[in-house]
Every structure is written in structure tokens, then in C-alpha cells.
N, C-alpha and C. Protein backbone atom coordinates (compact mmCIF):
# COMPACT_ATOMS: atom_id res chain seq x y z
N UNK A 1 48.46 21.13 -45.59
CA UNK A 1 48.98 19.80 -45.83
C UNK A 1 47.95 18.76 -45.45
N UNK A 2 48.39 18.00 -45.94
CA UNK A 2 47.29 16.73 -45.95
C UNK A 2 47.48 16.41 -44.28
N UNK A 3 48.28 16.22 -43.21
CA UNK A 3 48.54 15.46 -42.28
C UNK A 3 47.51 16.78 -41.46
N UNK A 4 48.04 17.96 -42.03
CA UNK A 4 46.96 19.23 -41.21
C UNK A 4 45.55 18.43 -41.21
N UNK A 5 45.30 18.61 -42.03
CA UNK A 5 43.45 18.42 -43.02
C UNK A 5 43.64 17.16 -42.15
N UNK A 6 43.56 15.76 -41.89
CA UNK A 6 43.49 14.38 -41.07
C UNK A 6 43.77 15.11 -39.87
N UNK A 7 44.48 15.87 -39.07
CA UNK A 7 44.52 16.21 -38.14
C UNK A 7 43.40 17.42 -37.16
N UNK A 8 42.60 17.99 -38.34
CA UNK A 8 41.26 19.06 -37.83
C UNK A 8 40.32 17.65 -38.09
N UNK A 9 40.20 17.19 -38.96
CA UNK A 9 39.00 16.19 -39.61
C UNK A 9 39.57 15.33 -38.14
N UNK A 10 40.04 14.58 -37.63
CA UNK A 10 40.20 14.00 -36.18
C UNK A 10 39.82 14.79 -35.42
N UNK A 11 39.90 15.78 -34.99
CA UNK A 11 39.45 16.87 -33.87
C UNK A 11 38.28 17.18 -33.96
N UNK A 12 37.66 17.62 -35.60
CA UNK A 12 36.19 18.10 -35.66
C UNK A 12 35.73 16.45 -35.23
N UNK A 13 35.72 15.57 -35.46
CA UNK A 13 35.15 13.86 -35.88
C UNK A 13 35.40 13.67 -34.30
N UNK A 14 36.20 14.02 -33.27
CA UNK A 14 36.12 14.06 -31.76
C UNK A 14 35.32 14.54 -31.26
N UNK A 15 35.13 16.10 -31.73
CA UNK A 15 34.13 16.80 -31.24
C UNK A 15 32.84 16.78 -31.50
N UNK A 16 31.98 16.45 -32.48
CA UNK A 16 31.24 16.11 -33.24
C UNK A 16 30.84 14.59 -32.45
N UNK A 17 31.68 13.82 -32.21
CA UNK A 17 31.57 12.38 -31.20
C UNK A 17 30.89 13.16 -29.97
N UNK A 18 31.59 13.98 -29.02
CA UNK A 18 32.09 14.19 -27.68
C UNK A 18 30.17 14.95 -27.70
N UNK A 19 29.72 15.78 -28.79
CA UNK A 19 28.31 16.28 -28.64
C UNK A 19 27.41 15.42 -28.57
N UNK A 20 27.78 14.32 -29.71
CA UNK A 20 26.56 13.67 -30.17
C UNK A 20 26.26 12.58 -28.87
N UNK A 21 27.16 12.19 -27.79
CA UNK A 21 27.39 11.40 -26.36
C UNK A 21 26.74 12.43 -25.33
N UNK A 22 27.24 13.68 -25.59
CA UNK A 22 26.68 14.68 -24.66
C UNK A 22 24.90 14.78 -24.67
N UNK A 23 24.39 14.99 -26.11
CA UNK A 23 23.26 15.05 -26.71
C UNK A 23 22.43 13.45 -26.13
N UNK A 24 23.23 12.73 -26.91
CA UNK A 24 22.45 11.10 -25.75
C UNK A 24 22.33 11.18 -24.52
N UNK A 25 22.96 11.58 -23.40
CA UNK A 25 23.25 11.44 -22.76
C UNK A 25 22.32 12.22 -21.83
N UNK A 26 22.54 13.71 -22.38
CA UNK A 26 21.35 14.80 -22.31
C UNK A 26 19.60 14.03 -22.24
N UNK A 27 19.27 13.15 -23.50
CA UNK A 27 18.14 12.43 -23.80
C UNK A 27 17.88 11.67 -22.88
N UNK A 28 18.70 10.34 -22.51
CA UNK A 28 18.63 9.99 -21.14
C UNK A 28 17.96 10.61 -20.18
N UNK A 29 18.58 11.62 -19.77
CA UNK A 29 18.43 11.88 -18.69
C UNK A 29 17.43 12.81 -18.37
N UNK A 30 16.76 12.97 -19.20
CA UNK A 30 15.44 14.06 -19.63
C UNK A 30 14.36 12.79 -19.62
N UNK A 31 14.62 11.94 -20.47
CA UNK A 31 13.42 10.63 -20.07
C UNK A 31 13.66 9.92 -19.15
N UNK A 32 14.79 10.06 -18.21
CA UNK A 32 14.28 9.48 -17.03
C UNK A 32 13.79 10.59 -16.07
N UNK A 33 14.23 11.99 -16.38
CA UNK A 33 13.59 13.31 -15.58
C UNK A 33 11.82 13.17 -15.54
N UNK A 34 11.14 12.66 -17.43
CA UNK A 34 9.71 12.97 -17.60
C UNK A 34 9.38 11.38 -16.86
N UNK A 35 9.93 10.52 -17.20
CA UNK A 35 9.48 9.17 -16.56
C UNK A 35 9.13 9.32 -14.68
N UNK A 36 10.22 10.20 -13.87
CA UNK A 36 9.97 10.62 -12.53
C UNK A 36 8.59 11.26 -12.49
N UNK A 37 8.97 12.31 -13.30
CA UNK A 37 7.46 13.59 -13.14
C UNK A 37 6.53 12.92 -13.30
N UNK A 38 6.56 12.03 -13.97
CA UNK A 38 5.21 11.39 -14.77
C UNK A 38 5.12 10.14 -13.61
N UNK A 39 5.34 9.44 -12.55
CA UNK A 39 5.66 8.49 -11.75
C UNK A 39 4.97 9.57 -10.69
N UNK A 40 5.33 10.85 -10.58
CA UNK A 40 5.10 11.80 -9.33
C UNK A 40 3.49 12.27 -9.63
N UNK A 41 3.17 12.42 -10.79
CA UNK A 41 1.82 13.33 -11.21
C UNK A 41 0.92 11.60 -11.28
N UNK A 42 1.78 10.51 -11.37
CA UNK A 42 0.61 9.36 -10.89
C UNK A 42 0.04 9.48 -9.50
N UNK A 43 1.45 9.43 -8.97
CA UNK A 43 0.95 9.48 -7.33
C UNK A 43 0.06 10.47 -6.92
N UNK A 44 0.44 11.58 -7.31
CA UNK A 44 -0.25 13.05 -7.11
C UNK A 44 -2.27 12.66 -7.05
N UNK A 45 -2.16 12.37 -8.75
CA UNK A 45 -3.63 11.75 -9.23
C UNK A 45 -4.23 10.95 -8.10
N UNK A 46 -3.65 9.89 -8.38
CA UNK A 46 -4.10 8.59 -7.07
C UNK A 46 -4.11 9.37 -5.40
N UNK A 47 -3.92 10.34 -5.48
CA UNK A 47 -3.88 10.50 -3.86
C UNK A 47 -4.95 11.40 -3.99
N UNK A 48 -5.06 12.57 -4.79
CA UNK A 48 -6.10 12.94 -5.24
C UNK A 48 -7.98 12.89 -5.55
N UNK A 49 -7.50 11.47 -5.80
CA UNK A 49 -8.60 10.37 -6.18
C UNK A 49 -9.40 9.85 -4.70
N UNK A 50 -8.08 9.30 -3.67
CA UNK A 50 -8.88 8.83 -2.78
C UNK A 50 -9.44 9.81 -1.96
N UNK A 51 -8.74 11.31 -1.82
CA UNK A 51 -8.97 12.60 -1.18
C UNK A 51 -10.62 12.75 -1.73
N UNK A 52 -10.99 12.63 -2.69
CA UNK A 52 -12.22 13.03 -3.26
C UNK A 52 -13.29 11.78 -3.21
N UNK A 53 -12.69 10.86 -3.25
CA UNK A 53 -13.88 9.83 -2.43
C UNK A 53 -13.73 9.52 -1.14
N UNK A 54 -12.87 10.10 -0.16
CA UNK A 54 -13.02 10.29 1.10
C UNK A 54 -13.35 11.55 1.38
N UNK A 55 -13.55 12.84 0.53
CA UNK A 55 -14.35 13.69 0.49
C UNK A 55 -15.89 13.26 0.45
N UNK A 56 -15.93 12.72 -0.92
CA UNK A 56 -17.58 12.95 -0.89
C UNK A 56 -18.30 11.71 -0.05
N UNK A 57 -17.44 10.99 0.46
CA UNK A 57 -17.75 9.61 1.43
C UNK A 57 -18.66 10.54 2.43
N UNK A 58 -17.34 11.38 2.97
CA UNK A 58 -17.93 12.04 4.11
C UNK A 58 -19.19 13.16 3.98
N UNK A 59 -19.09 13.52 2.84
CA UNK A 59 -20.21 14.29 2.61
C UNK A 59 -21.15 13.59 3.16
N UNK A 60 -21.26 12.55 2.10
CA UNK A 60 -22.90 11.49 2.20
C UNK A 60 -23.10 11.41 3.83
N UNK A 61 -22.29 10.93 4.57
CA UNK A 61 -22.49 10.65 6.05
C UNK A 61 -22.76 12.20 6.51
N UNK A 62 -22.24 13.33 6.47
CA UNK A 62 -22.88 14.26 7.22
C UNK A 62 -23.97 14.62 6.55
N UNK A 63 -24.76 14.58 5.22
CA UNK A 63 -26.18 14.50 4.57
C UNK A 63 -26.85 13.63 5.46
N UNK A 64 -26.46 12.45 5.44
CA UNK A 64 -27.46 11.42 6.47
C UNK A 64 -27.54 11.76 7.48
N UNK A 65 -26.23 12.12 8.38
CA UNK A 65 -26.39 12.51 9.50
C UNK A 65 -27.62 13.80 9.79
N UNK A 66 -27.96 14.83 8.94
CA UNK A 66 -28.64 16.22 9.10
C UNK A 66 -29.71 15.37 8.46
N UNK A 67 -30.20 14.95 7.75
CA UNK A 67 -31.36 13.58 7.46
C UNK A 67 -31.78 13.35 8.50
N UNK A 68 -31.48 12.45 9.70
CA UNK A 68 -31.91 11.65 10.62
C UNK A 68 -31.96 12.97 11.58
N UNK A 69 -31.12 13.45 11.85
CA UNK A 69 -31.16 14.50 13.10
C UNK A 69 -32.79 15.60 12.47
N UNK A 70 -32.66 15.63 11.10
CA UNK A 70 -34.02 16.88 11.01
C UNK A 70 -35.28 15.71 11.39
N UNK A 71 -35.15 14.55 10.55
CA UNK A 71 -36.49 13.54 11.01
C UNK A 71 -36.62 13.71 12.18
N UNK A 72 -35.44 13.20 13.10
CA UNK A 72 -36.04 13.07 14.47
C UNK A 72 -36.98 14.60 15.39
N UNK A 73 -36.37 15.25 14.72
CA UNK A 73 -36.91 16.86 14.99
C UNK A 73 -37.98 16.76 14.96
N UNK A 74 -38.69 16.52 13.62
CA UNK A 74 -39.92 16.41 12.99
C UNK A 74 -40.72 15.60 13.91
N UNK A 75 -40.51 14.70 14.50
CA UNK A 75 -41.24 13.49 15.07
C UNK A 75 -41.32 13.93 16.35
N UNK A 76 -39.89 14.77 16.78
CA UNK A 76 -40.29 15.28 18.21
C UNK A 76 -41.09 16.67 18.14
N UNK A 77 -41.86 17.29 17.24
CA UNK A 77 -42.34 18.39 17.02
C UNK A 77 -44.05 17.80 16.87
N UNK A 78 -43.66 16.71 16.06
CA UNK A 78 -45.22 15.76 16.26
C UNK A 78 -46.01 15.33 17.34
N UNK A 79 -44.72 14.92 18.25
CA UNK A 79 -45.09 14.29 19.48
C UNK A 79 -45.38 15.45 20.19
N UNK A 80 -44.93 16.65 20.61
CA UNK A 80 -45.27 17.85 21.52
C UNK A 80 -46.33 18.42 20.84
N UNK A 81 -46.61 18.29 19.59
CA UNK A 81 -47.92 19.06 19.25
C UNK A 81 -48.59 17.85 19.57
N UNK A 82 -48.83 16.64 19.34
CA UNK A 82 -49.96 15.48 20.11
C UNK A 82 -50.21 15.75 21.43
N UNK A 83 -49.13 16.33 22.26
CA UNK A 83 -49.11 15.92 23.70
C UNK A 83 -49.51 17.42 24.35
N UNK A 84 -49.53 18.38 23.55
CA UNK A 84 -50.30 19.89 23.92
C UNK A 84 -51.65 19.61 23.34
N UNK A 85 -51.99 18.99 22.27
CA UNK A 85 -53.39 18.70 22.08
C UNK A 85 -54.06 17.89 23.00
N UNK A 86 -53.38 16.58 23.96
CA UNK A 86 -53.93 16.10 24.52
C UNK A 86 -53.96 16.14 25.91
N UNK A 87 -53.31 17.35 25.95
CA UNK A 87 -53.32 18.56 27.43
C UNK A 87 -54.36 19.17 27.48
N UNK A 88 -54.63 19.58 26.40
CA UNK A 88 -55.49 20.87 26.30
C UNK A 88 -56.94 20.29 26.15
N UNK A 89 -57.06 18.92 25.88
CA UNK A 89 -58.37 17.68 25.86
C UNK A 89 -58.50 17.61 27.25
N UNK A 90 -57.13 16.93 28.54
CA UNK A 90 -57.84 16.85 29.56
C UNK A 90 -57.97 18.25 29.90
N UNK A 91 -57.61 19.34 30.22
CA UNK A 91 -57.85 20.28 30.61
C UNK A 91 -59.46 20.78 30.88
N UNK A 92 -59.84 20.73 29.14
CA UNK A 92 -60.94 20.83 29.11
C UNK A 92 -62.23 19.97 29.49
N UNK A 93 -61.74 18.69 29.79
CA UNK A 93 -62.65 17.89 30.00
C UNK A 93 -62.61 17.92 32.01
N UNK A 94 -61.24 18.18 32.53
CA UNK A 94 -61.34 18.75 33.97
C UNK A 94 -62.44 19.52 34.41
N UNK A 95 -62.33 20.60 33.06
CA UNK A 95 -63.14 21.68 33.55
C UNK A 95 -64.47 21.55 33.43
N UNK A 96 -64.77 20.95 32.33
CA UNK A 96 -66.21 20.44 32.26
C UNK A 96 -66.95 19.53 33.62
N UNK A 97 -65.50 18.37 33.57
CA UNK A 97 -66.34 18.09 34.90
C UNK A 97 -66.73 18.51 36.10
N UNK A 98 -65.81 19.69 36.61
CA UNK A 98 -65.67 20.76 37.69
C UNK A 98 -67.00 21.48 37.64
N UNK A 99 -67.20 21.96 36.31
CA UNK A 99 -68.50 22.20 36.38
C UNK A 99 -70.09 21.24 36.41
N UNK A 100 -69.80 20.08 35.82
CA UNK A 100 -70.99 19.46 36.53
C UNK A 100 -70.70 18.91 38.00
N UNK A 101 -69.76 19.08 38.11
CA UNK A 101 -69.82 18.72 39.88
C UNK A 101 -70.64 19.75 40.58
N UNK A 102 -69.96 20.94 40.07
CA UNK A 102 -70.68 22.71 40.65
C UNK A 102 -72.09 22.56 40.45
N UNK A 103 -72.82 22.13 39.27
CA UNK A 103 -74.16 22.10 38.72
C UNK A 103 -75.00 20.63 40.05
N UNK A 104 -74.32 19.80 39.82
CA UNK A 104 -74.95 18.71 40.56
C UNK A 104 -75.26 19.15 42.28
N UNK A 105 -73.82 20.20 42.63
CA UNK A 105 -73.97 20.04 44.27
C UNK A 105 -75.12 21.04 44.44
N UNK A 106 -75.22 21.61 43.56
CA UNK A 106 -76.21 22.97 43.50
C UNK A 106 -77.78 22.50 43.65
């Protein structure tokens, strides 16, 4: 009967409503799900970002730091080889004179 047929065609035309609200609704809430993730993988990035230039910040400073600490090495390796060479000058010039003292008292 006709009042049947208007009466499924209302029920399917409900249900068919009740998905297509479900389905929006569903959409929603999936773009505000990727809008979060995507809000979270900013932060993520950006924290990321400063991690790696406060990484390689610190690099540079412990490079400089082993820089200056090997120079100074170098300079104190300069200075003890100057200062054994100019040990080993008076030494020899002690001894030289020891011996013309020995030669003169003679």
C-alpha cells in the first residue's frame, strides 16, 4: 500500500539522514583529530629545532674549548723546550767556566 511505501521511504529518508550526520560528524572530528596531530608534530619540530641548535651550539663551545686547551699545550711544550735549552746553555757555560777557573789556578 501506498501509506506502507511513505512509511519505509520515511524510515529509509531517517536513516539515510541519521548516517549522513553520523558521517559529518565523523569528518569533524577527524579534522579536528589531524588539526591536534598536526598542532603536536609542530611542537614536536620546534622543540626539535632548538634541541639541535642547542646541540650544535654546544658542540662549537666544546671544539673551542679543545682549541684553546691544545694551543695552550703547545705553548707550554714551547716554553719547556726553551727553558731545557736554556738549562742546558747555562749548564754548559758553568762548566766551561769551572774549567777556566781549573786552567787559570793551575
Amino acid at each position: 500500500t501506498n501509506e506502507n511505501h511513505d512509511l519505509q521511504i520515511n524510515n529509509l529518508s531517517e536513516i539515510l539522514n541519521k548516517k549522513r550526520r553520523a558521517l559529518f560528524q565523523e569528518r569533524i572530528d577527524n579534522t579536528r583529530r589531524c588539526e591536534y596531530q598536526q598542532n603536536d608534530l609542530n611542537l614536536l619540530q620546534e622543540s626539535n629545532d632548538k634541541l639541535s641548535t642547542k646541540l650544535q651550539e654546544t658542540k662549537e663551545q666544546h671544539e673551542a674549548k679543545i682549541k684553546n686547551m691544545s694551543d695552550l699545550l703547545n705553548r707550554q711544550r714551547q716554553d719547556l723546550f726553551k727553558e731545557r735549552l736554556d738549562n742546558t746553555r747555562l749548564r754548559e757555560n758553568w762548566v766551561e767556566d769551572q774549567l777556566v777557573e781549573q786552567l787559570q789556578t793551575k
